[in-house]
C-alpha atoms as a PDB file:
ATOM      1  CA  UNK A   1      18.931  21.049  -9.390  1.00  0.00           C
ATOM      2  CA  UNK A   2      21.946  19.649  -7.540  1.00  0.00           C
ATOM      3  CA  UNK A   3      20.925  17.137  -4.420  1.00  0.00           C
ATOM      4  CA  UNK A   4      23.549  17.767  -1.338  1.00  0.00           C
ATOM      5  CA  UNK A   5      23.646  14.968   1.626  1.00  0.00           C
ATOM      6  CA  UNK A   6      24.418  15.787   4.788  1.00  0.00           C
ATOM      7  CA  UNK A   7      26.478  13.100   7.152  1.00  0.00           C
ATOM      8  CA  UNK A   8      24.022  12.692  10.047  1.00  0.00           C
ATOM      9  CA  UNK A   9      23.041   9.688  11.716  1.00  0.00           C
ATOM     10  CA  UNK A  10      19.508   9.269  13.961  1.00  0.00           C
ATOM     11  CA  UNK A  11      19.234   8.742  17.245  1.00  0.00           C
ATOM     12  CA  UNK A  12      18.974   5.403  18.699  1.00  0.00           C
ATOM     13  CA  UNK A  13      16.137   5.427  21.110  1.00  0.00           C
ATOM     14  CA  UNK A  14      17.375   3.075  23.563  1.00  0.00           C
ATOM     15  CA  UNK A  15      20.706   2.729  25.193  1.00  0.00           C
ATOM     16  CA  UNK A  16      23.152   1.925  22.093  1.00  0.00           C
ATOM     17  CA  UNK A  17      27.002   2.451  21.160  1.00  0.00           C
ATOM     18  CA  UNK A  18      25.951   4.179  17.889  1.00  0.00           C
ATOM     19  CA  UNK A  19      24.795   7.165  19.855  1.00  0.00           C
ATOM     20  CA  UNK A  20      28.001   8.163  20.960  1.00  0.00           C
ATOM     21  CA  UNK A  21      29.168   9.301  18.073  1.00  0.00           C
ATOM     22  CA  UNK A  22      25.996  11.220  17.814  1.00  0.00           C
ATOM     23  CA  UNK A  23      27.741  14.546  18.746  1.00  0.00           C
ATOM     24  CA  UNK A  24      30.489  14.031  15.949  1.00  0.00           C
ATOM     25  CA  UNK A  25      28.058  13.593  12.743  1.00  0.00           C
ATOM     26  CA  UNK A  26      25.540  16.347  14.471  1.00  0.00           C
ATOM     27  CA  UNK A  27      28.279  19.020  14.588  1.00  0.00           C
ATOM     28  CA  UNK A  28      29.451  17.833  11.368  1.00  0.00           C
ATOM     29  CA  UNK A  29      26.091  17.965   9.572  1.00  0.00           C
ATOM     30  CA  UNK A  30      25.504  20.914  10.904  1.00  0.00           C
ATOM     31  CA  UNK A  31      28.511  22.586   9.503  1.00  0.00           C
ATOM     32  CA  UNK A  32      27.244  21.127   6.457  1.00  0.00           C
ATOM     33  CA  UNK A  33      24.463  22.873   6.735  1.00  0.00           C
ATOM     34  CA  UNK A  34      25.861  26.310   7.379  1.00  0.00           C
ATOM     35  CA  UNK A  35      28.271  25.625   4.011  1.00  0.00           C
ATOM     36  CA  UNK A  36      25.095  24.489   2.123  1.00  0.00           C
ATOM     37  CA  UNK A  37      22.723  27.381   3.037  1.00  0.00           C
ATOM     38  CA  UNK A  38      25.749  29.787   2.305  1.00  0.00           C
ATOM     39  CA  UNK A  39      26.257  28.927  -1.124  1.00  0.00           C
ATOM     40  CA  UNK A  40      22.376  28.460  -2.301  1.00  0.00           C
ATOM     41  CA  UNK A  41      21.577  31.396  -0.428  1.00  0.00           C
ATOM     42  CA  UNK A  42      17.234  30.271  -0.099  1.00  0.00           C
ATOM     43  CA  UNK A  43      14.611  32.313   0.914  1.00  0.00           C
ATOM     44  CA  UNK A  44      12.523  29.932   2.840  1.00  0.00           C
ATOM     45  CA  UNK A  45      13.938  26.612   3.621  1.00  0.00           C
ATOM     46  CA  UNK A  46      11.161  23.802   3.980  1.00  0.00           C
ATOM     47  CA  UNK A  47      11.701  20.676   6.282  1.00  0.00           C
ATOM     48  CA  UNK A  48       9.875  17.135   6.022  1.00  0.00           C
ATOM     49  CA  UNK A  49      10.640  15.692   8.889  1.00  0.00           C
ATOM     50  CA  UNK A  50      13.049  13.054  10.140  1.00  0.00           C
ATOM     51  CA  UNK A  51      16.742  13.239  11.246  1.00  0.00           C
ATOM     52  CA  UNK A  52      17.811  13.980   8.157  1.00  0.00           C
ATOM     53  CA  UNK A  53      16.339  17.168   7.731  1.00  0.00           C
ATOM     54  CA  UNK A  54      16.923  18.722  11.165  1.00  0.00           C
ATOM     55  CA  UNK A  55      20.599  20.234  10.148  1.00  0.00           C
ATOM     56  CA  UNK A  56      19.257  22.546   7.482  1.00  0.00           C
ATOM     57  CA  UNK A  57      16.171  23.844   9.238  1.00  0.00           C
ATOM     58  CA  UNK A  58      17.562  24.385  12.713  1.00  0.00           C
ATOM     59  CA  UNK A  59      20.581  25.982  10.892  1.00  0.00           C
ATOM     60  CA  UNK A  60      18.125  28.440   8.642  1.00  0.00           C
ATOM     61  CA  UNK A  61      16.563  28.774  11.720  1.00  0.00           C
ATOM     62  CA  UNK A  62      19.170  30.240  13.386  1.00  0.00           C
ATOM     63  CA  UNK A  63      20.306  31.868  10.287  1.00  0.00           C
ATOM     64  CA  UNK A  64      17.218  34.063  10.261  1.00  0.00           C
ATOM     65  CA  UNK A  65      16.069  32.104   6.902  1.00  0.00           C
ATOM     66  CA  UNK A  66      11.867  31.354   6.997  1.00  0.00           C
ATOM     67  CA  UNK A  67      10.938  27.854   7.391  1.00  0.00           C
ATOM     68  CA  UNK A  68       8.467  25.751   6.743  1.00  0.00           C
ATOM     69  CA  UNK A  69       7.499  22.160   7.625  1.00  0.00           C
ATOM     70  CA  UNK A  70       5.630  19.652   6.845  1.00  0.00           C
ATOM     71  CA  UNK A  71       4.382  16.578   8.761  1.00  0.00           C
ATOM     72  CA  UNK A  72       2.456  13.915   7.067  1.00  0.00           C
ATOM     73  CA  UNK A  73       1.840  11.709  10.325  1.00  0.00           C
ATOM     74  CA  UNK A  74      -1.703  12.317  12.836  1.00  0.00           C
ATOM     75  CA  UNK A  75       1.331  12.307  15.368  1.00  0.00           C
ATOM     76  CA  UNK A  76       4.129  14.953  15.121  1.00  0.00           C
ATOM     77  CA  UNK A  77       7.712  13.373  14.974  1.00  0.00           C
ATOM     78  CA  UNK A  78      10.337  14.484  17.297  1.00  0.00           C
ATOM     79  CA  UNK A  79      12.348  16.546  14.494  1.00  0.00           C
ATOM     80  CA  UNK A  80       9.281  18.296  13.390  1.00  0.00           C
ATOM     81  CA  UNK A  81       8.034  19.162  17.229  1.00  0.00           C
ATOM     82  CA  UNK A  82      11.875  20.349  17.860  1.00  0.00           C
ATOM     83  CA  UNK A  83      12.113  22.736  14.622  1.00  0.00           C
ATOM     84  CA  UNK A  84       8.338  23.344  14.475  1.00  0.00           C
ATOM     85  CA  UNK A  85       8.678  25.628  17.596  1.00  0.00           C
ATOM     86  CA  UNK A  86      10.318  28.539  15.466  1.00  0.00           C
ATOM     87  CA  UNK A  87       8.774  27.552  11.957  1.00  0.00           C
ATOM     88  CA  UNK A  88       6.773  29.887  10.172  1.00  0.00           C
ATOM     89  CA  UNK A  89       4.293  27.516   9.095  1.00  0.00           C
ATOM     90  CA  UNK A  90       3.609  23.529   9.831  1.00  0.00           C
ATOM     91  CA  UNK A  91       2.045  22.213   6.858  1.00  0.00           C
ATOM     92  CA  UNK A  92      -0.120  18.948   8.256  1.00  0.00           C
ATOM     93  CA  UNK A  93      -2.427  16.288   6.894  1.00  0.00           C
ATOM     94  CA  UNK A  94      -4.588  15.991   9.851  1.00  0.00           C
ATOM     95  CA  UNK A  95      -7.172  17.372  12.103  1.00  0.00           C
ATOM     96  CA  UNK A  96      -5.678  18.026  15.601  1.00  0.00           C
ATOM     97  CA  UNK A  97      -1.906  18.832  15.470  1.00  0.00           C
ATOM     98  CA  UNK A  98      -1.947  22.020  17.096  1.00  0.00           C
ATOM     99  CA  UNK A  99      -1.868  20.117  20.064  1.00  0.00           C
ATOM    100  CA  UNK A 100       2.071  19.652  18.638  1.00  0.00           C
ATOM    101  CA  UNK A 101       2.720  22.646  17.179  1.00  0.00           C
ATOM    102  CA  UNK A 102       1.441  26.618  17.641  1.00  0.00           C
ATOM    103  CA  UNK A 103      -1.995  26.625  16.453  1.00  0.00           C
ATOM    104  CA  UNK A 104      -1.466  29.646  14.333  1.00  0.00           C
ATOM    105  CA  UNK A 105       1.255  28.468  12.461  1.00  0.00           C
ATOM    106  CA  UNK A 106      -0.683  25.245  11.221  1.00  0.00           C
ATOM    107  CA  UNK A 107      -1.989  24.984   8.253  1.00  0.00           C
ATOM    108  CA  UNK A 108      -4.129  22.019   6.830  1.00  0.00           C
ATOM    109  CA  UNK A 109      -2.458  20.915   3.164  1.00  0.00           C
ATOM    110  CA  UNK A 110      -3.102  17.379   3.035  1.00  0.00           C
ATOM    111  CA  UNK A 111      -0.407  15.236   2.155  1.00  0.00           C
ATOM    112  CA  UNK A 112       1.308  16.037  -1.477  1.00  0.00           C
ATOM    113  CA  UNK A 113       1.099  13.660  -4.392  1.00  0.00           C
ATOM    114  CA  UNK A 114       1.138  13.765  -7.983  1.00  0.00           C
ATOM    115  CA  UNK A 115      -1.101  15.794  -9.963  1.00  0.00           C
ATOM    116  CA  UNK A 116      -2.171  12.466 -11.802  1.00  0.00           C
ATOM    117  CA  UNK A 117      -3.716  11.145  -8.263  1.00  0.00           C
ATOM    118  CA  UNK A 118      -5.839  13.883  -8.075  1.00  0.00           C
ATOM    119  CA  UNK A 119      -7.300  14.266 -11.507  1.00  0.00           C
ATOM    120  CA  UNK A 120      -8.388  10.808 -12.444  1.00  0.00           C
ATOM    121  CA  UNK A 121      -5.487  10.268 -14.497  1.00  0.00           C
ATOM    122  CA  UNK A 122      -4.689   7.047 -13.044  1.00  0.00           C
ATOM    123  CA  UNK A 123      -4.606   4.081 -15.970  1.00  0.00           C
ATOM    124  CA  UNK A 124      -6.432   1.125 -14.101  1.00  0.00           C
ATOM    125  CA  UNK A 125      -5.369  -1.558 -16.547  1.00  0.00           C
ATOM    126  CA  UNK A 126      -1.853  -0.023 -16.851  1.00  0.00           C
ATOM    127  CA  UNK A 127      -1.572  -0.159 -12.716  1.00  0.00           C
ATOM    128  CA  UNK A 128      -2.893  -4.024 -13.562  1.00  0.00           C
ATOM    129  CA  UNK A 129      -0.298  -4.922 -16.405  1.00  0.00           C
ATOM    130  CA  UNK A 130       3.091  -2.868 -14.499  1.00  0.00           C
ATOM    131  CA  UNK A 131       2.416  -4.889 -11.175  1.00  0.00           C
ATOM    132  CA  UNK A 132       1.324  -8.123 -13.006  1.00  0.00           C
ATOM    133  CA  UNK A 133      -2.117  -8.071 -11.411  1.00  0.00           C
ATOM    134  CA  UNK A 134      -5.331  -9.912 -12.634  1.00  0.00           C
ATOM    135  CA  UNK A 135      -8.086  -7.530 -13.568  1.00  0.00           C
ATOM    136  CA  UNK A 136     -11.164  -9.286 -11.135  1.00  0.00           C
ATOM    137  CA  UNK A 137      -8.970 -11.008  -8.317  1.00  0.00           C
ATOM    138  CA  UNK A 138      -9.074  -9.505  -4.847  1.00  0.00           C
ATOM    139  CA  UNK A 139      -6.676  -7.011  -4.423  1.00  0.00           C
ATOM    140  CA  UNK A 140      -5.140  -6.151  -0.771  1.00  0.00           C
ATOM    141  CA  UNK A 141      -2.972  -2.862  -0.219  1.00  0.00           C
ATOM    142  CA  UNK A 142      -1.786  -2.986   3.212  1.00  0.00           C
ATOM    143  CA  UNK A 143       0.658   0.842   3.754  1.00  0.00           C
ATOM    144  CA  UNK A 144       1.926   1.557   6.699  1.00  0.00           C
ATOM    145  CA  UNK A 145       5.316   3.669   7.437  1.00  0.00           C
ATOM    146  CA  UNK A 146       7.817   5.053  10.013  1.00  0.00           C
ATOM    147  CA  UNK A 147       8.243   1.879  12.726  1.00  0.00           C
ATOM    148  CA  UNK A 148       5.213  -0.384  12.406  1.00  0.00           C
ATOM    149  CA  UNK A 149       5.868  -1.459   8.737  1.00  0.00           C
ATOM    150  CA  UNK A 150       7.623  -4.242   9.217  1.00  0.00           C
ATOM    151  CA  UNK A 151       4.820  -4.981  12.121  1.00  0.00           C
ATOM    152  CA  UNK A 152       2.670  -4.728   9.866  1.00  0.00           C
ATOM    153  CA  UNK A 153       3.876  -6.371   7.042  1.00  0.00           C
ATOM    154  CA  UNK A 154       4.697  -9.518   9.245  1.00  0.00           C
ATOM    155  CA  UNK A 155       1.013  -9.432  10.856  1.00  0.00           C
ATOM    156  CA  UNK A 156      -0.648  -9.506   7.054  1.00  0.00           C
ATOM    157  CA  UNK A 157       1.846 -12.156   5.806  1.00  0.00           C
ATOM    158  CA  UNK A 158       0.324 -14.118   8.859  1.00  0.00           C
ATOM    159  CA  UNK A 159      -3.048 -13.363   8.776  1.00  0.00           C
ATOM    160  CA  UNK A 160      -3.356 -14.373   4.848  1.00  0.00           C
ATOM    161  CA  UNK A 161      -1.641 -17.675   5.953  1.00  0.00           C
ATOM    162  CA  UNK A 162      -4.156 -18.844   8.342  1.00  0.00           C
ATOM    163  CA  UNK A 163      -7.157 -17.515   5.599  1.00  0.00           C
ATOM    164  CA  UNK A 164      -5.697 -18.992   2.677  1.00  0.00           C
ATOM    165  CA  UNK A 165      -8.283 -21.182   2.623  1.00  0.00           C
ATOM    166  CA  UNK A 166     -10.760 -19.386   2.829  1.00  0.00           C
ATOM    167  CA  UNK A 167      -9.765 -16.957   0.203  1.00  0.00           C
ATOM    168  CA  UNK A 168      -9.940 -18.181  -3.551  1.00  0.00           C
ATOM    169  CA  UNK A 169      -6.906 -15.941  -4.244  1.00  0.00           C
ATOM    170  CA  UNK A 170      -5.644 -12.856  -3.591  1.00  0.00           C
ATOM    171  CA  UNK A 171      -2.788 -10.457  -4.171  1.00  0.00           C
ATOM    172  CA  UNK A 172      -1.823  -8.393  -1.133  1.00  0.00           C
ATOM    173  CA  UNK A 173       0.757  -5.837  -1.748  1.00  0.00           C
ATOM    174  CA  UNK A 174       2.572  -4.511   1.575  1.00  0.00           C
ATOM    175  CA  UNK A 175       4.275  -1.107   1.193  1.00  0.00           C
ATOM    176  CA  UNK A 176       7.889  -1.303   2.282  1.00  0.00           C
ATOM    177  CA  UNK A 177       9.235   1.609   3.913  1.00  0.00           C
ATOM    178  CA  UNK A 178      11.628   1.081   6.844  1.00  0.00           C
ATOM    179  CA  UNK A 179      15.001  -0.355   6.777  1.00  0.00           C
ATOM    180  CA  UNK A 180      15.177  -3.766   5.849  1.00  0.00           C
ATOM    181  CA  UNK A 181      12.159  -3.914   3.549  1.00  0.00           C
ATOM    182  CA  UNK A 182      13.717  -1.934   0.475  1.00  0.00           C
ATOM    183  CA  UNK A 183      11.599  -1.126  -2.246  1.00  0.00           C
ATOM    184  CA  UNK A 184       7.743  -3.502  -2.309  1.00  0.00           C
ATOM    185  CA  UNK A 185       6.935  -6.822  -1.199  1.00  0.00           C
ATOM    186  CA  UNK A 186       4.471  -8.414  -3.340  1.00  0.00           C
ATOM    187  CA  UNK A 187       3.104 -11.535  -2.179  1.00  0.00           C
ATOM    188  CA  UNK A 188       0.574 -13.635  -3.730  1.00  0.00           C
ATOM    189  CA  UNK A 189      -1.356 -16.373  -1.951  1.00  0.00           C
ATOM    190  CA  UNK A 190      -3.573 -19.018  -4.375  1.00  0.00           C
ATOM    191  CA  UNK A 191      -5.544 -21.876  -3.313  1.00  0.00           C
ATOM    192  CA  UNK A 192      -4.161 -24.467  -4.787  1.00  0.00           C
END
């Protein structure tokens, strides 16, 4: 399948230049939209949240096209709540969200992941030898997304510091997920 982008920026949520030229890549994108839907013609167009995919729902929206979202966060994002209102169905992972979104249209999915997650697929010693781990040393996965990653990948870095002697080793792997920390941070701390 072909992957289109759309030319949207998010908005800044404090007083910053880079929302005035909000209006200029929102029209645009939203033209994009219109040109995108037109051509691929969907039946239901599904929506994960996030600036990015605001353009094509709220334009299938008002095309008369089915949606469908999903939001993977205990607290609905501001996209999702906006294009949520005239979804067909809100796909969650949590207990609780129709207090964002019409209680009939939720529906409790869970978040998605690979088939090999669920079915005990996982190779432990493979996991070990791709991330060069040591099978029997503590291992620490810290994941956090959306704003607080980089929060809380600062306040782990920390906190191992002042333990470090405490803890024989230990090999605490920080998801990465905002701008700024690209990809994963691996970090080891030994005793020396």
């Amino acid at each position: 399948y072909q992957i289109k982008g759309l030319n949207i920026v998010g908005l800044q949520r404090r007083l910053a230049w880079k929302n005035f030229a909000l209006p200029y890549y929102l029209l645009r994108s939203l033209n994009q939209a219109r040109n995108i839907i037109k051509e691929f013609k969907p039946d239901v167009v599904a929506g994960f949240g996030g600036y990015a995919s605001a353009p094509i729902v709220f334009v299938a929206q008002c095309m008369g096209i089915p949606t469908v979202i999903q939001e993977q966060n205990s607290y609905a994002g501001l996209v999702n709540k906006i294009v949520g209102r005239r979804a067909k169905s809100v796909c969650v992972a949590y207990e609780g969200m129709g207090r964002f979104f019409d209680a009939e249209k939720v529906v409790m999915t869970d978040n998605p992941l690979r088939s090999a997650f669920g079915k005990g697929e996982t190779d432990r010693a493979a996991a070990f030898a791709h991330y060069g781990l040591q099978e029997g040393m503590p291992t620490i996965l810290v994941v956090g997304g959306s704003l607080g990653t980089r929060t809380l990948n600062n306040m782990m870095k920390e906190q191992l510091r002042k333990e470090r002697k405490t803890m024989l080793a230990a090999y605490l792997i920080c998801s990465a997920l905002t701008a700024g920390y690209v990809g994963a941070m691996f970090i080891v701390f030994r005793q020396r």
